[in-house]
N, C-alpha and C. Protein backbone atom coordinates (compact mmCIF):
# COMPACT_ATOMS: atom_id res chain seq x y z
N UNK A 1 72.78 48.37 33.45
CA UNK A 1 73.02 46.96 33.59
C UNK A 1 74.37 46.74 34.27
N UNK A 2 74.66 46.14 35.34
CA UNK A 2 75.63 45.59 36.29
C UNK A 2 76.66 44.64 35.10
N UNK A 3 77.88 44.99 35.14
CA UNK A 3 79.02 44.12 34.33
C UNK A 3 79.12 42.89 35.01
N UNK A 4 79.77 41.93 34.27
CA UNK A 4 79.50 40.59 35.12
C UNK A 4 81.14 40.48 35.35
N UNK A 5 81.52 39.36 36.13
CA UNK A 5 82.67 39.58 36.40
C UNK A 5 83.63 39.35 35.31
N UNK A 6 84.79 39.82 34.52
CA UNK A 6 85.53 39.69 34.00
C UNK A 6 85.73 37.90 33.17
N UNK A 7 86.17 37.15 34.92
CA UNK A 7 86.24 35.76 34.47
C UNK A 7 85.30 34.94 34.59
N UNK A 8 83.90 35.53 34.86
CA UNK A 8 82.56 34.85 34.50
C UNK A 8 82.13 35.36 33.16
N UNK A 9 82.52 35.95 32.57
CA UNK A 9 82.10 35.99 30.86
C UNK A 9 83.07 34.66 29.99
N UNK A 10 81.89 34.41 28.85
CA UNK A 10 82.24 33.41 28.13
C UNK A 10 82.79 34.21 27.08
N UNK A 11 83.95 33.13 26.19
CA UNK A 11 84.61 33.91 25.55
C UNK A 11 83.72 34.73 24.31
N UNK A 12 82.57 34.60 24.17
CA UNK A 12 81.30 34.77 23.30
C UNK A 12 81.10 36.02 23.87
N UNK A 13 80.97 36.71 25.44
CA UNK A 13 80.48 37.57 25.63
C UNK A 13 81.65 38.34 25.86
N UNK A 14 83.01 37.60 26.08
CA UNK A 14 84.32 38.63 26.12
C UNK A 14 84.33 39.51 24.58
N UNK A 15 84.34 38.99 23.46
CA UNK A 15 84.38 38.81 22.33
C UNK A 15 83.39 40.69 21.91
N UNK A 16 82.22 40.01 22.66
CA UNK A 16 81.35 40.98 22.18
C UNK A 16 81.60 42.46 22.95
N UNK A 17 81.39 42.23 24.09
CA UNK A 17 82.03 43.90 24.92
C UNK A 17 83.30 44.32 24.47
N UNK A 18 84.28 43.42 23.95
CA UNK A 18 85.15 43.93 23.80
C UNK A 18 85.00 44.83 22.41
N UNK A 19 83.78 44.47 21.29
CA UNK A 19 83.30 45.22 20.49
C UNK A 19 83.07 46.47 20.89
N UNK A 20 81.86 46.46 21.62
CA UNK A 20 81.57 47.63 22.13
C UNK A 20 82.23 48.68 23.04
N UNK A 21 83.18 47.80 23.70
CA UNK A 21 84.48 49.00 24.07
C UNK A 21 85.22 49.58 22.87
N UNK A 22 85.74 48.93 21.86
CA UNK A 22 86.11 49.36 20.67
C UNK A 22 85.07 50.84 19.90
N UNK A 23 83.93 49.83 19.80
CA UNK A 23 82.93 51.05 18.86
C UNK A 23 83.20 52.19 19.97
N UNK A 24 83.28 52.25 21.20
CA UNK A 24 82.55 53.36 22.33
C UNK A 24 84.30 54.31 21.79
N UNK A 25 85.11 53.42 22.09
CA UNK A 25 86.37 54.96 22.12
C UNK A 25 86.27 55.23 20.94
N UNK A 26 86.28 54.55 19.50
CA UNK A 26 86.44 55.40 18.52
C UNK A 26 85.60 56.15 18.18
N UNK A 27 84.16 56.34 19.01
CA UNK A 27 82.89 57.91 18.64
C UNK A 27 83.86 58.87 19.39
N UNK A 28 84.80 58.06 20.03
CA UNK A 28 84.93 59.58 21.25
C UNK A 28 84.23 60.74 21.87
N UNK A 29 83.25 60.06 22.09
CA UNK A 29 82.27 61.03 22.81
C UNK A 29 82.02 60.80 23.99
N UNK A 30 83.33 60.23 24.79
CA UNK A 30 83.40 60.22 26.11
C UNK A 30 84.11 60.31 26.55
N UNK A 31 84.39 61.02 27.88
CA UNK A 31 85.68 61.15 29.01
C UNK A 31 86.78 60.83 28.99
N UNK A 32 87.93 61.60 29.22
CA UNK A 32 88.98 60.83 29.18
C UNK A 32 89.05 59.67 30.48
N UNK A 33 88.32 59.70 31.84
CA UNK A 33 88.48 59.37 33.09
C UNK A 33 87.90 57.45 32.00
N UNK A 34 86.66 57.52 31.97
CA UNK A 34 86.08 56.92 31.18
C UNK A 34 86.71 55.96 30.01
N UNK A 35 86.72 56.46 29.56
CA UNK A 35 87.87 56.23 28.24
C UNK A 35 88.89 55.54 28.75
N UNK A 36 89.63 55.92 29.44
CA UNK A 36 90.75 55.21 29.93
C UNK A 36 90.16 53.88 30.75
N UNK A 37 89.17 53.99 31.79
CA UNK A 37 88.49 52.88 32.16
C UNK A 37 87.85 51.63 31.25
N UNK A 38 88.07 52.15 30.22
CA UNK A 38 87.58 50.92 29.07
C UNK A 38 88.36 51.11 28.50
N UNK A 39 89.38 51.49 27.95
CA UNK A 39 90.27 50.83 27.88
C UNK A 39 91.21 50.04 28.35
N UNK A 40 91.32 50.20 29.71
CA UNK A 40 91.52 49.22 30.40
C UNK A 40 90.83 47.90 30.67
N UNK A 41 89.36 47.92 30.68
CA UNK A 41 89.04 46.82 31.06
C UNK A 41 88.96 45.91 29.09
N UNK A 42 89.27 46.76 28.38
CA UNK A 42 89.26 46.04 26.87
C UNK A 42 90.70 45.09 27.05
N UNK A 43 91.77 46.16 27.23
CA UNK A 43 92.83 45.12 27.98
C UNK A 43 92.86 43.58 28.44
N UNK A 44 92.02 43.69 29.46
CA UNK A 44 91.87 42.87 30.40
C UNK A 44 91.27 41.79 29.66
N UNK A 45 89.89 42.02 29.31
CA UNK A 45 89.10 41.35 28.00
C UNK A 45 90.16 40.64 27.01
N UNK A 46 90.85 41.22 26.16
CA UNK A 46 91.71 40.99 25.38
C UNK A 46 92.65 39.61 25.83
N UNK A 47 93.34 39.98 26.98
CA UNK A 47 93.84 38.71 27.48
C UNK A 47 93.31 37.72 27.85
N UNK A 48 92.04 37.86 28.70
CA UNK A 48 91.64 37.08 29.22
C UNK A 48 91.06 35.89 27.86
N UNK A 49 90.66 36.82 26.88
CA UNK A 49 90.46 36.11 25.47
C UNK A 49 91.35 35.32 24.91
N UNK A 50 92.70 35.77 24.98
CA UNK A 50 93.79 34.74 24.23
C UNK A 50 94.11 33.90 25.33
N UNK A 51 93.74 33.77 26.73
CA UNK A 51 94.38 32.87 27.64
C UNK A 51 93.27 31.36 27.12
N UNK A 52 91.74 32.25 27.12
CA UNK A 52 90.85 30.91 26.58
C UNK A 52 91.20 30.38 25.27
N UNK A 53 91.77 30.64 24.33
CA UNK A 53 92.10 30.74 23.43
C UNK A 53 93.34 29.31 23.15
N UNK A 54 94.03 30.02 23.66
CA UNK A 54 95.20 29.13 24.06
C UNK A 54 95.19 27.61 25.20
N UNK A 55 94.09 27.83 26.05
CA UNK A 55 93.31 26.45 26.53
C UNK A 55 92.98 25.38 26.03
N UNK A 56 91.98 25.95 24.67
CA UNK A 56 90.90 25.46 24.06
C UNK A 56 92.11 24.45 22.92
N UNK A 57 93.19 25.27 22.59
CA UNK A 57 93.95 25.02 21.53
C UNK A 57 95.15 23.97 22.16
N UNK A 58 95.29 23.96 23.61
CA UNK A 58 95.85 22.98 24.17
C UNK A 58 94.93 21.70 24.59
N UNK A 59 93.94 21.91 24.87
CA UNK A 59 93.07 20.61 25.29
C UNK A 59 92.72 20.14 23.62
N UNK A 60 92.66 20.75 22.32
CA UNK A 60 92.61 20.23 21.18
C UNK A 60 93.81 19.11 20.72
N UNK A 61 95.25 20.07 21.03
CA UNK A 61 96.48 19.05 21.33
C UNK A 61 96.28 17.90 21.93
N UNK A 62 95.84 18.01 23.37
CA UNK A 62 95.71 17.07 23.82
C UNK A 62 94.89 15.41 23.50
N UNK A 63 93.85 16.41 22.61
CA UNK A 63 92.70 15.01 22.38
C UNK A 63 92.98 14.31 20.78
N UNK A 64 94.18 15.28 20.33
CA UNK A 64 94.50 14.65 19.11
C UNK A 64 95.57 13.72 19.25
N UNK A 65 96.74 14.43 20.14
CA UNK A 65 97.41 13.30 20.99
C UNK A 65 96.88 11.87 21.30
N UNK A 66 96.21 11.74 22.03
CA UNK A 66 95.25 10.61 22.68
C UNK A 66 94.62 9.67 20.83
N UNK A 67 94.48 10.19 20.15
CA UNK A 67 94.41 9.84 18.78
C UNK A 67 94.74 9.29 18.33
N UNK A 68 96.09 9.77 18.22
CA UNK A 68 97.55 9.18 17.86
C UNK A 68 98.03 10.50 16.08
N UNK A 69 97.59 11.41 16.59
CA UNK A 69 98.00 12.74 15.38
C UNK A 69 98.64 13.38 16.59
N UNK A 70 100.18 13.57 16.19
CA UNK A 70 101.42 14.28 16.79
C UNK A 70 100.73 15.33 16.85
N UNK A 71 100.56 16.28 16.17
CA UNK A 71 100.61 17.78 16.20
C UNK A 71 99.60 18.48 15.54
N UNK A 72 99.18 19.83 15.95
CA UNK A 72 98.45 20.57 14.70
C UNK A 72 98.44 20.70 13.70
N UNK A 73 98.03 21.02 12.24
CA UNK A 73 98.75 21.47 11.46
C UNK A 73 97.78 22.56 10.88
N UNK A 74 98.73 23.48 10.69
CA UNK A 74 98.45 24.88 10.33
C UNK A 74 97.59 24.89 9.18
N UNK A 75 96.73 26.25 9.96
CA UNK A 75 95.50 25.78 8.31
C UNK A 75 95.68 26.64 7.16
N UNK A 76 95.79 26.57 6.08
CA UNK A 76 96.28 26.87 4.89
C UNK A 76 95.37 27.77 4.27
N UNK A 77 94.66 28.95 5.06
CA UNK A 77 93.75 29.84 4.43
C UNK A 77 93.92 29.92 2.41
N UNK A 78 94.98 29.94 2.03
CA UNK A 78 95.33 29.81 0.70
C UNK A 78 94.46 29.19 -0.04
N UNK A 79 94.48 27.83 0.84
CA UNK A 79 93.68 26.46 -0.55
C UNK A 79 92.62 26.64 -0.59
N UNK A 80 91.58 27.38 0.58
CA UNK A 80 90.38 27.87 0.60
C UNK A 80 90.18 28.59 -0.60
N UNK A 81 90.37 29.56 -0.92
CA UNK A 81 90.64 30.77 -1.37
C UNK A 81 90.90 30.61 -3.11
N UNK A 82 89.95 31.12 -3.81
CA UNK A 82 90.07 30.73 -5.02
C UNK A 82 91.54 31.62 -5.86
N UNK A 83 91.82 31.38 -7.05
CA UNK A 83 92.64 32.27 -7.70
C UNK A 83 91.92 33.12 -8.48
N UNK A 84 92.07 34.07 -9.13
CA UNK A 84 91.59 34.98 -10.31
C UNK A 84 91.77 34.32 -11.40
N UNK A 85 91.97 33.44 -11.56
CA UNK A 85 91.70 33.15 -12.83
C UNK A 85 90.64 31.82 -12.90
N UNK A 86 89.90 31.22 -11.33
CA UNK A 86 89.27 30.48 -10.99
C UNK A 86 87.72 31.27 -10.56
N UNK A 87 87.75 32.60 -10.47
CA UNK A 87 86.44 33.33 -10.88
C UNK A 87 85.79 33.34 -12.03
N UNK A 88 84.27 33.44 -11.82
CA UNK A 88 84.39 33.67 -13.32
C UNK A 88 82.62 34.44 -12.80
């Protein structure tokens, strides 16, 4: 199967090859020539991931702006998150 271009993948399919470059070097059951070629293009992947990333999270700014909510606010994985003594 033919790779598609780098900045024609959605961040859905960056996301996912960049899996499978992951799973592929740690079998190590391939080339160093190889190997190094995906890791490089995981690289590439990688950034190109936090650049969409960082888009998505500025045009969010933006439309909350337009709102009239100043700023983000950081999400508090914590309050999600039960305590041990809130298990049962």
């Amino acid at each position: 199967m033919a790779k598609k271009k780098l900045e024609n993948l959605s961040f859905e399919e960056s996301l996912n090859e960049l899996d499978t470059i992951v799973q592929n070097l740690e079998q190590g059951d391939i080339d160093l020539e190889e190997s190094m070629a995906l890791f490089e293009r995981g690289l590439t992947l990688s950034k190109l991931s936090q650049n969409k990333l960082q888009a998505a999270e500025q045009k969010v700014k933006i439309l909350l702006e337009k709102e009239g909510q100043q700023q983000l606010q950081d999400f508090d994985l914590s309050a999600n998150i039960p305590s041990s003594g809130d298990l049962s």
